[in-house]
C-alpha atoms as a PDB file:
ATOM      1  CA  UNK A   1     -33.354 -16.064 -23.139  1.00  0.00           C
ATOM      2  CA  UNK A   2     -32.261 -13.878 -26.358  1.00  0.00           C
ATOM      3  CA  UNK A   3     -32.975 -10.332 -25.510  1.00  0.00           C
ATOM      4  CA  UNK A   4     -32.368  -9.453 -28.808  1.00  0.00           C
ATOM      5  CA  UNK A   5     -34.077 -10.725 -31.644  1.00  0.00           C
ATOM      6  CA  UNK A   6     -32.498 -11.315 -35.142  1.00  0.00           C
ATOM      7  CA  UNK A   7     -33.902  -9.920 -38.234  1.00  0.00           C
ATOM      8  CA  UNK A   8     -35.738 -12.524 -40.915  1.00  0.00           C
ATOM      9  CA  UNK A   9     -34.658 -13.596 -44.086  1.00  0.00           C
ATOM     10  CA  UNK A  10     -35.200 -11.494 -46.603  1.00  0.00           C
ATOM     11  CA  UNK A  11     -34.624 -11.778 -50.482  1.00  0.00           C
ATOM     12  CA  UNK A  12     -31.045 -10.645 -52.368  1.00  0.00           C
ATOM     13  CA  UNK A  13     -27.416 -10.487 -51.432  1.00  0.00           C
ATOM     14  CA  UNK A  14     -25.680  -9.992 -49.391  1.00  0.00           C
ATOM     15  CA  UNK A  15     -27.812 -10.943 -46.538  1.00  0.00           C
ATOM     16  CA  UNK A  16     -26.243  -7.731 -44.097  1.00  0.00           C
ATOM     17  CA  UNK A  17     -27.142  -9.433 -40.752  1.00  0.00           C
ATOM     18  CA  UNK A  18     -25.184  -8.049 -37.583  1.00  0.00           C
ATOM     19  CA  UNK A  19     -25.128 -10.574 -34.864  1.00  0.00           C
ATOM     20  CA  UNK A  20     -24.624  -9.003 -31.329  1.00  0.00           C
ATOM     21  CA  UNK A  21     -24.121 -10.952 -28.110  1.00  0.00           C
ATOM     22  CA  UNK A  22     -27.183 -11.322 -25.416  1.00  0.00           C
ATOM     23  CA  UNK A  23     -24.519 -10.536 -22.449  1.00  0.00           C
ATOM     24  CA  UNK A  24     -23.088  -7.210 -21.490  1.00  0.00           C
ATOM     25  CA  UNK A  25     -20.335  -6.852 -18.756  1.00  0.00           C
ATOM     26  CA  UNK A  26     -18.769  -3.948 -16.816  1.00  0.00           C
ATOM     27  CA  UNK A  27     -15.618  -3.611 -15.015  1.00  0.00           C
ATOM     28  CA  UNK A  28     -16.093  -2.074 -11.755  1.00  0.00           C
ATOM     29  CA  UNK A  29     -13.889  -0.566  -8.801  1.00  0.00           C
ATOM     30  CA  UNK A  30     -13.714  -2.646  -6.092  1.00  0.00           C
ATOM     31  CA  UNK A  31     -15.221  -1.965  -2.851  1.00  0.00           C
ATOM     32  CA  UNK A  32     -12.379  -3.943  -0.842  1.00  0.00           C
ATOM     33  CA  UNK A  33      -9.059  -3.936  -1.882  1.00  0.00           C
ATOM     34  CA  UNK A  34      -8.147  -7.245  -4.233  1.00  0.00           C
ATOM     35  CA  UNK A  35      -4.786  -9.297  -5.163  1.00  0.00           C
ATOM     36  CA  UNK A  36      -3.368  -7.274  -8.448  1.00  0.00           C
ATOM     37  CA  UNK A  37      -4.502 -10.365 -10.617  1.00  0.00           C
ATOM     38  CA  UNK A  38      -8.175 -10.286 -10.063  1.00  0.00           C
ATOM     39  CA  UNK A  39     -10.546  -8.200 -11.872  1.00  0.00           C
ATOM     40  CA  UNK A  40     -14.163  -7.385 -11.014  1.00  0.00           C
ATOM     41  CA  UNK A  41     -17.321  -7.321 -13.169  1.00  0.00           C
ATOM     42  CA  UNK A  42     -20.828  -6.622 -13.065  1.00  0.00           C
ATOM     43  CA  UNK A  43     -22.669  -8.463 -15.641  1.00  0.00           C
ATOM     44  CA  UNK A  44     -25.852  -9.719 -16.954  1.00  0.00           C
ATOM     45  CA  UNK A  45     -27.553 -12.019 -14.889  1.00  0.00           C
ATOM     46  CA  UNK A  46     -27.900 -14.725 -17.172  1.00  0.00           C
ATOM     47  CA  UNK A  47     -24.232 -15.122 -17.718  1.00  0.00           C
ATOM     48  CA  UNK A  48     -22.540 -18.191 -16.438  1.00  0.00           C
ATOM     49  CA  UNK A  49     -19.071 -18.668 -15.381  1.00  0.00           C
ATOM     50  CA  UNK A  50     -17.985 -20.175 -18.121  1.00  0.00           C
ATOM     51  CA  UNK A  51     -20.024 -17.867 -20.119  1.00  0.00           C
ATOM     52  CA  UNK A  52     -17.605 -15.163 -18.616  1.00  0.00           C
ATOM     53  CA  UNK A  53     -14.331 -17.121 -19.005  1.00  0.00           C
ATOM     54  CA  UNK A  54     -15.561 -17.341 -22.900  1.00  0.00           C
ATOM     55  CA  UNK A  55     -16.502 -13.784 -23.812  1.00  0.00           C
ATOM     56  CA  UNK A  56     -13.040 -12.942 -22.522  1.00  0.00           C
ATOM     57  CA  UNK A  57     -11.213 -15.305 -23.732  1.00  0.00           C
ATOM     58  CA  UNK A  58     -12.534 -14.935 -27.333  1.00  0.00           C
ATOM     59  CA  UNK A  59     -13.362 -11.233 -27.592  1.00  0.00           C
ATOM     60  CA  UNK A  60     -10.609  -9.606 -25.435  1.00  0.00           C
ATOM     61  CA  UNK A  61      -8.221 -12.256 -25.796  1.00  0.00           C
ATOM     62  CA  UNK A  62      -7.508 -12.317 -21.907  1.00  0.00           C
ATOM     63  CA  UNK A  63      -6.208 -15.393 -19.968  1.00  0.00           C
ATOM     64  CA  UNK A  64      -8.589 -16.015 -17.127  1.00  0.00           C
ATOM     65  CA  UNK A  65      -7.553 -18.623 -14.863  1.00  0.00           C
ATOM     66  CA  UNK A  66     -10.540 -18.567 -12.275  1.00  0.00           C
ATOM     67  CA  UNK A  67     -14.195 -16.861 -11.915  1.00  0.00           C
ATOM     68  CA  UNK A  68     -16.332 -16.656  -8.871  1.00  0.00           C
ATOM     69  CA  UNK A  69     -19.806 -15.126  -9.404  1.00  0.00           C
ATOM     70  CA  UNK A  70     -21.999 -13.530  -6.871  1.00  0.00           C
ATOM     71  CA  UNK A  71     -25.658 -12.439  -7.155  1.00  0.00           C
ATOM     72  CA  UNK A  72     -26.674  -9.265  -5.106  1.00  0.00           C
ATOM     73  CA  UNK A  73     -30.108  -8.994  -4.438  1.00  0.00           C
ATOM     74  CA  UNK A  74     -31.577  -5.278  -4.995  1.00  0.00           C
ATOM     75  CA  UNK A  75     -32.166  -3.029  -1.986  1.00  0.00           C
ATOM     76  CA  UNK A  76     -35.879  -2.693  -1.414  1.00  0.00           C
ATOM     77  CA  UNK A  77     -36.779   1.282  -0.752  1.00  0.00           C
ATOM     78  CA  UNK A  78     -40.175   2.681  -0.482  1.00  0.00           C
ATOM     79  CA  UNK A  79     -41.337   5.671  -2.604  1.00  0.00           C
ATOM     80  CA  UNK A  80     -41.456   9.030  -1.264  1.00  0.00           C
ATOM     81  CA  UNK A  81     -44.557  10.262  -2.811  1.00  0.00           C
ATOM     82  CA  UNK A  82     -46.519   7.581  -2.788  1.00  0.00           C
ATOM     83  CA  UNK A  83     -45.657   5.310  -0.407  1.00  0.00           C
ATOM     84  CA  UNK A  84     -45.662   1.622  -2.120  1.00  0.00           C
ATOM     85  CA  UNK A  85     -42.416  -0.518  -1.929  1.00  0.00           C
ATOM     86  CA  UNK A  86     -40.064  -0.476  -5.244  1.00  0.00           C
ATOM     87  CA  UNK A  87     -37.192  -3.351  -5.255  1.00  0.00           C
ATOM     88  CA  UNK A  88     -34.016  -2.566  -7.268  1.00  0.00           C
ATOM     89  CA  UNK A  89     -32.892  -4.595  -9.521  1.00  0.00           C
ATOM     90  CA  UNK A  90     -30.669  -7.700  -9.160  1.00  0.00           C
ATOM     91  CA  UNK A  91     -26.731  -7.539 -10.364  1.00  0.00           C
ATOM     92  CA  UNK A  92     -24.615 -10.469 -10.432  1.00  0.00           C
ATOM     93  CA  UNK A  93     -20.770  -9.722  -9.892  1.00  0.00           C
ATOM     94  CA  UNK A  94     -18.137 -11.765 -11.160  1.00  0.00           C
ATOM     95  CA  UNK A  95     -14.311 -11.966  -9.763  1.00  0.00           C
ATOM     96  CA  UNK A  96     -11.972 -13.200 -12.592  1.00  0.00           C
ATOM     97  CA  UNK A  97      -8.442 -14.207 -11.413  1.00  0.00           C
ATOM     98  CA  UNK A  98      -5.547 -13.506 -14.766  1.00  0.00           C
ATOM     99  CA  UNK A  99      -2.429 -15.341 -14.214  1.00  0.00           C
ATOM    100  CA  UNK A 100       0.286 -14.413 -11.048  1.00  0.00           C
ATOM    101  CA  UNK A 101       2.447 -12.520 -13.567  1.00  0.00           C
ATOM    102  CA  UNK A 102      -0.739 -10.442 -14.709  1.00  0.00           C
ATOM    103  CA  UNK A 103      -1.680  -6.913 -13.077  1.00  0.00           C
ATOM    104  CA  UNK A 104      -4.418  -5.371 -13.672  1.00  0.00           C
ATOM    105  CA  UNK A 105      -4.468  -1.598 -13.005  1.00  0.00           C
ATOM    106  CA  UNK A 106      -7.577   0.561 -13.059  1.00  0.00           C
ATOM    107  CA  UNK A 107      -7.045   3.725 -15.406  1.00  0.00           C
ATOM    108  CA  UNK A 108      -6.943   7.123 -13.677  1.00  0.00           C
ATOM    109  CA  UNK A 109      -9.075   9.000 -15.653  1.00  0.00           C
ATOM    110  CA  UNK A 110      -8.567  12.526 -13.514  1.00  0.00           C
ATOM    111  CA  UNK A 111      -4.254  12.002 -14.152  1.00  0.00           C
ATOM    112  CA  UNK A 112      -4.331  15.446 -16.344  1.00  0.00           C
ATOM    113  CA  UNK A 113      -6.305  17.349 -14.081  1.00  0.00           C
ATOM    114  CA  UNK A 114      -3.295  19.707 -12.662  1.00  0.00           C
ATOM    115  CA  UNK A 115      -2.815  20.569 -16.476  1.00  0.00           C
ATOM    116  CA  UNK A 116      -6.532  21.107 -17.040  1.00  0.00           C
ATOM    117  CA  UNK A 117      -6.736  23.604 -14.193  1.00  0.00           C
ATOM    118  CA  UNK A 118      -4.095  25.560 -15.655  1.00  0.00           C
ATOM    119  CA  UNK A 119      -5.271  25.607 -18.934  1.00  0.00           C
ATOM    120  CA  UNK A 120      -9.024  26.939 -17.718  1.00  0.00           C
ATOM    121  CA  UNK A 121      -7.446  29.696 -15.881  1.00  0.00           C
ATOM    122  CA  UNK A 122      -5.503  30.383 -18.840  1.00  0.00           C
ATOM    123  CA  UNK A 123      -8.558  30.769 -20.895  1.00  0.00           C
ATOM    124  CA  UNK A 124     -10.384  32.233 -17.987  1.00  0.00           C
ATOM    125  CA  UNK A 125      -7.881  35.003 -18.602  1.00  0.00           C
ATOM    126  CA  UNK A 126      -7.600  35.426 -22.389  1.00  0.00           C
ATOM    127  CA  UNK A 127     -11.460  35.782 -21.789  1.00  0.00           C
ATOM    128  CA  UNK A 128     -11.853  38.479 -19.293  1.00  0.00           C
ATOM    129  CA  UNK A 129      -9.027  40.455 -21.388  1.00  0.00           C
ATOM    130  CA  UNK A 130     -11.110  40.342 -24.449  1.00  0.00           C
ATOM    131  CA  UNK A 131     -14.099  41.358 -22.460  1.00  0.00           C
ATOM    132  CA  UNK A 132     -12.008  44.502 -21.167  1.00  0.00           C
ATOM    133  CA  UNK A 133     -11.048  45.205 -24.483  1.00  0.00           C
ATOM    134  CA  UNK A 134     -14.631  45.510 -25.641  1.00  0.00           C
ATOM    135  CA  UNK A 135     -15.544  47.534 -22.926  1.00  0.00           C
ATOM    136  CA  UNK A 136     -12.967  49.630 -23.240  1.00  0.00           C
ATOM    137  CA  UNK A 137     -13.474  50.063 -27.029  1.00  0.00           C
ATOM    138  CA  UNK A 138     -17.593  50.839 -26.610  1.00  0.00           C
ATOM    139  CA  UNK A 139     -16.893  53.174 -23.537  1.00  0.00           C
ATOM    140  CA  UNK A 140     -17.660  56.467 -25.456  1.00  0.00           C
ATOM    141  CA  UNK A 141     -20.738  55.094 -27.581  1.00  0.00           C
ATOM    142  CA  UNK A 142     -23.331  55.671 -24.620  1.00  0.00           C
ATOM    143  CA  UNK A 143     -25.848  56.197 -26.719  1.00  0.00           C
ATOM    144  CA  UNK A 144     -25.332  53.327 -28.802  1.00  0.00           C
ATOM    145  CA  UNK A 145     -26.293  49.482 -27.624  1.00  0.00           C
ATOM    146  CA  UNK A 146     -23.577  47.489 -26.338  1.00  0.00           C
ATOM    147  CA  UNK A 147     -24.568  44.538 -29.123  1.00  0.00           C
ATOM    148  CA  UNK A 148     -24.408  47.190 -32.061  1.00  0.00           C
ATOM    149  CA  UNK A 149     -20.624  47.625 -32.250  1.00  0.00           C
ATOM    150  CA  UNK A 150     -17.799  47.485 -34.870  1.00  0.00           C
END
């Protein structure tokens, strides 16, 4: 069950040992919209319910009330070049319900993207400026190469 295997005992102190968990999880956007309170996951398949409730509970100190799982089954596709059948692999999702006065809100990663535009033309300016200044600067050296300048 342990997809990760510990390291022996070996001789002296301290014994540095780093104990990781066998589960992984990953919050995902849902496809269809959800109450405010429930979250959804995609995690490893060998994670119970109460495995889930746990590792949040004890790692991200989160209040779950309620979790559903759900195991998706892996679309089956065939292979372009060679033709044989290749089956995806299988994902379980979990819904976890927080309390009524919880709200979960999915970040918006792209929220500074107005400012990021501006700041790329900004420095799509400064950098055609500079360019014209070199040109400008090299424009009576023909005989000279454009990468041996001053």
């Amino acid at each position: 069950m342990s997809t990760r295997w510990y390291p022996i005992y070996q001789r002296g102190n301290p014994q540095l040992r780093v104990f990781l968990p066998n589960f992984w999880m990953k919050i995902v956007h849902p496809q269809k919209k959800q109450l405010p309170n429930i979250v959804q996951f995609h995690c490893s398949m060998e994670m119970t319910k109460f495995d889930i409730k746990n590792y949040l509970e004890k790692i991200y100190h989160i209040p779950v009330v309620d979790v559903r799982t759900k195991i998706a089954i892996g679309k089956f596709r065939r292979d372009v070049g060679k033709g044989y059948v290749i089956k995806d692999d299988d994902f379980k999702t979990a819904y976890v319900t927080l309390p009524k006065d919880m709200k979960f809100e999915y970040p918006d990663i792209f929220a500074n993207k107005k400012d990021d535009a501006e700041e790329e033309q900004k420095a799509l300016g400064d950098a055609k400026k500079n360019f014209q200044n070199y040109i400008d600067r090299n424009k009576h050296r023909t005989d000279v190469p454009s990468w041996f300048t001053i």
